[in-house]
Protein backbone atom coordinates (compact mmCIF):
# COMPACT_ATOMS: atom_id res chain seq x y z
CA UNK A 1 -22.12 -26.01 4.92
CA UNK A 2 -22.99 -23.89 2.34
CA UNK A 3 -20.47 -21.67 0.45
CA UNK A 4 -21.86 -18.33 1.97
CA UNK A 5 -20.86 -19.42 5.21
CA UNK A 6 -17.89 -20.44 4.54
CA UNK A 7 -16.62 -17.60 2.95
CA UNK A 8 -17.72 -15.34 5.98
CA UNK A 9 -16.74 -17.87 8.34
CA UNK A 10 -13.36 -17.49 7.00
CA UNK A 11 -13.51 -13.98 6.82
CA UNK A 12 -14.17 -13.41 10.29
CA UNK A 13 -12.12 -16.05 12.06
CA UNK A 14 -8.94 -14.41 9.99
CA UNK A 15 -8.87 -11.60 11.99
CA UNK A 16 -8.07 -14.29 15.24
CA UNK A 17 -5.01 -15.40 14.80
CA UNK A 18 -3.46 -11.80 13.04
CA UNK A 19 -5.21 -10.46 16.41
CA UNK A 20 -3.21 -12.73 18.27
CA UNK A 21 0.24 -12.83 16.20
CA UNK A 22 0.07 -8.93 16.21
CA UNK A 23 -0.74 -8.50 19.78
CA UNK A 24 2.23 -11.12 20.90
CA UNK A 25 4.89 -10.52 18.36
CA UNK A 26 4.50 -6.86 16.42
CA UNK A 27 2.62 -4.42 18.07
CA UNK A 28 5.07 -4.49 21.56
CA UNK A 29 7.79 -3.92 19.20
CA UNK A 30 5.94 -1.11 17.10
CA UNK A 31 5.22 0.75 20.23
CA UNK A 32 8.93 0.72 21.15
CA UNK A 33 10.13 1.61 18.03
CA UNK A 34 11.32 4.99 16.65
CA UNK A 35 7.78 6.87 15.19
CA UNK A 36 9.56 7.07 12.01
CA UNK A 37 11.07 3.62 11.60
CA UNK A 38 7.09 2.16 13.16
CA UNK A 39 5.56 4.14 10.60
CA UNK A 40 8.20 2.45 7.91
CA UNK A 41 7.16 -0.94 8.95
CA UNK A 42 3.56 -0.98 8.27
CA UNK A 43 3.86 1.71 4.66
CA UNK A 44 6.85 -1.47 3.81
CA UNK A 45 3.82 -4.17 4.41
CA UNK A 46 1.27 -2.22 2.35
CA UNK A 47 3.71 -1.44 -0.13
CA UNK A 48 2.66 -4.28 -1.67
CA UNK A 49 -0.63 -4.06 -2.41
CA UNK A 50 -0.19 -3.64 -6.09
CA UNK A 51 -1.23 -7.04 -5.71
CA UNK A 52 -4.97 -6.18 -5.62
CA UNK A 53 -4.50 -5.50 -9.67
CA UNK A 54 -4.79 -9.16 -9.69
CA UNK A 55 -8.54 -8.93 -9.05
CA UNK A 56 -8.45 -7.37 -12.85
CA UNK A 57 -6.49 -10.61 -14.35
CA UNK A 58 -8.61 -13.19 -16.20
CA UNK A 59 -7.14 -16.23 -15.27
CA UNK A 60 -6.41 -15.41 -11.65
CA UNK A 61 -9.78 -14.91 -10.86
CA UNK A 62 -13.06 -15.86 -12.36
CA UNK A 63 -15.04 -14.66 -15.31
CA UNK A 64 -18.00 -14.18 -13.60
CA UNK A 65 -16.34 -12.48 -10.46
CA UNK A 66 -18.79 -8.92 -10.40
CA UNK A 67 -16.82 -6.21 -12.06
CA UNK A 68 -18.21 -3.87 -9.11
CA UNK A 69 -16.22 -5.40 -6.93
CA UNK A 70 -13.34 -6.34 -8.64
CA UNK A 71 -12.55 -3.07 -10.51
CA UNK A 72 -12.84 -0.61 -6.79
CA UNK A 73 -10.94 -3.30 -4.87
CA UNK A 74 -8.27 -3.34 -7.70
CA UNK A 75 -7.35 -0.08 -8.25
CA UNK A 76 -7.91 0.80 -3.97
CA UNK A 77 -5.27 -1.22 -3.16
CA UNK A 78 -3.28 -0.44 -6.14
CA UNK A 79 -3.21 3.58 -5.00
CA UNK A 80 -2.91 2.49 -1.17
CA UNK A 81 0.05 0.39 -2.40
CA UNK A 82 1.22 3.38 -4.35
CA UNK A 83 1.00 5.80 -1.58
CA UNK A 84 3.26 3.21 0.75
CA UNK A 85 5.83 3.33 -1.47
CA UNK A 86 5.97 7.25 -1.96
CA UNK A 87 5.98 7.35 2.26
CA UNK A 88 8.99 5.05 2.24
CA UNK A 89 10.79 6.78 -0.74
CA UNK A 90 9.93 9.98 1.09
CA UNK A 91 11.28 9.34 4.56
CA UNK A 92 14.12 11.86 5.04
CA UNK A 93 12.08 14.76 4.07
CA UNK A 94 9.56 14.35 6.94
CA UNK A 95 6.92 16.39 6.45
CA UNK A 96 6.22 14.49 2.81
CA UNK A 97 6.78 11.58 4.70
CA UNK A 98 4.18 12.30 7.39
CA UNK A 99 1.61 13.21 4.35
CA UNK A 100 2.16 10.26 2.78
CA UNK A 101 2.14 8.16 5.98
CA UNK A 102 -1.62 9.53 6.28
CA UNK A 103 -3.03 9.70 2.83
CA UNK A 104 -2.05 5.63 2.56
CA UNK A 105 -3.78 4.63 5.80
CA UNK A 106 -6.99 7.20 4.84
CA UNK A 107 -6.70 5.61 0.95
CA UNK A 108 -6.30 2.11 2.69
CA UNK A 109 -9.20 2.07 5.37
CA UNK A 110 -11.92 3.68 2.79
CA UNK A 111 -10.42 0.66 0.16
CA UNK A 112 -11.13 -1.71 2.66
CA UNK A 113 -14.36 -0.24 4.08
CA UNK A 114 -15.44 0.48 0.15
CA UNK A 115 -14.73 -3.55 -0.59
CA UNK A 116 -16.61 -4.91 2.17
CA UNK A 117 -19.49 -2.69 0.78
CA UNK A 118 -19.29 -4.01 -2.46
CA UNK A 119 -18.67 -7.29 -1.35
CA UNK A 120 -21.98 -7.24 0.55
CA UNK A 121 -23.83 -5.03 -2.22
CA UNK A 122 -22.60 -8.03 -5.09
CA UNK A 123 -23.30 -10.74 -2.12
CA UNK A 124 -19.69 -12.00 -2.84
CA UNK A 125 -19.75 -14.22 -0.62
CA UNK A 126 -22.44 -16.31 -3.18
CA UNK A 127 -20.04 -16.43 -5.70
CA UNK A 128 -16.59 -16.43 -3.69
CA UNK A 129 -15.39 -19.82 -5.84
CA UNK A 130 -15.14 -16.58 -9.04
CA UNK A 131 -12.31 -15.25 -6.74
CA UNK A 132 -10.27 -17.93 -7.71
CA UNK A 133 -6.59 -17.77 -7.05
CA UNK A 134 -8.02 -14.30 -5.33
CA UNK A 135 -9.50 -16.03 -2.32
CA UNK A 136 -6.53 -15.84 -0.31
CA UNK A 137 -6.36 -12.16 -0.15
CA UNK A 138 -9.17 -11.01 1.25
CA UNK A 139 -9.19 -13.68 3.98
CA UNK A 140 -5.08 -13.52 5.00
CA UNK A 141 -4.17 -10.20 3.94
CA UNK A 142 -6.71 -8.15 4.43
CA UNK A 143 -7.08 -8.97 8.01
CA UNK A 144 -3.32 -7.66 8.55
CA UNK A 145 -4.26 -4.71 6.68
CA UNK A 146 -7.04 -2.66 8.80
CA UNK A 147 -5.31 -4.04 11.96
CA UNK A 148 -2.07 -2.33 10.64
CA UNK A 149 -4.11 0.77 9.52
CA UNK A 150 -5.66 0.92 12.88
CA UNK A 151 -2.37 0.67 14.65
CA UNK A 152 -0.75 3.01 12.22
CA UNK A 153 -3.49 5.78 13.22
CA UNK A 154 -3.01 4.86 17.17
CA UNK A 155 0.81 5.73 16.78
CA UNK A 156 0.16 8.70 14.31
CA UNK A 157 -2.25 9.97 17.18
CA UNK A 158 0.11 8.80 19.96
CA UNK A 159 3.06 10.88 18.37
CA UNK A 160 0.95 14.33 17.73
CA UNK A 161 2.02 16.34 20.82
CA UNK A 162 5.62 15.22 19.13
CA UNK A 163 4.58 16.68 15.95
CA UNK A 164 3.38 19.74 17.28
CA UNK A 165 6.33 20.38 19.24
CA UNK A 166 8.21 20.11 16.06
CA UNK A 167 6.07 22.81 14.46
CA UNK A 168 6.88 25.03 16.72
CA UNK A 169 10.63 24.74 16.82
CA UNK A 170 11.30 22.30 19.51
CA UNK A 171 13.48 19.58 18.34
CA UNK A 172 11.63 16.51 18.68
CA UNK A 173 13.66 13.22 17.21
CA UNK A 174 10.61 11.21 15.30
């Protein structure tokens, strides 16, 4: 089978079991969770996507991997990363929080929506072998990632009459 295939076969069957897994084991407990402590859990798993710089490390990933690619996927999930962390560190003052909240699932979406653009725009999958140690992330991780970014915007959007309320001078518990 050649390597193209492959490397979009993976891509696409990762989102099947992270389907499944979320829809069993995380997404009934996000939905019954505090908006605020929900929110927490997916800005603590995308906290860590300073691990994109990685695409940037010779070594880790191949010389020939396109710089295109590399450089926006890098430095997207390095600020979407960055952006998590500022939402967690932010949490008791809420309406920082709630900013942050949005601007890393915004920042994260257009990251991922940017990379499989320039993934198709290189033809990445041709030369997936230059992602070396790389490889894992886009077909584990980034899976988990838009599914958590969609979810993320579901509860955001499922928690606005909440929000307003709160505006207004109701006292709504988040």
């Amino acid at each position: 089978m050649p390597a193209q295939i492959l490397f979009l076969t993976h891509l696409g069957l990762a989102y099947v079991p992270w389907l499944l897994c979320f829809g069993v084991y995380i997404w009934p407990r996000l939905k019954t969770m505090d908006h605020v402590d929900a929110q927490r859990a997916i800005a603590t798993l995308h906290s860590f996507r300073f691990f994109g710089l990685a695409f940037l490390l010779p070594g880790v990933v191949g010389p020939n991997l396109p710089a295109g690619f590399a450089t926006f996927a890098a430095y997207g999930n390095f600020a979407t990363g960055l952006l998590a962390m500022l939402a967690l560190l932010a949490v008791r003052i809420r309406s920082l929080f709630w900013l942050f909240v949005v601007a890393f699932n915004l920042v994260g979406v257009a990251d991922v929506a940017f990379d499989f653009y320039h993934a198709v725009q290189v033809d990445l999958p041709a030369v997936a072998g230059e992602l070396g140690a790389m490889y894992a992330f886009p077909i584990i991780y980034v899976p988990l990632q838009m599914i958590t970014h969609v979810a993320a915007f579901y509860l955001l959007a499922r928690s606005r009459p909440n929000a307003a309320s709160s505006l207004t001078g109701d006292t709504v518990a988040f």
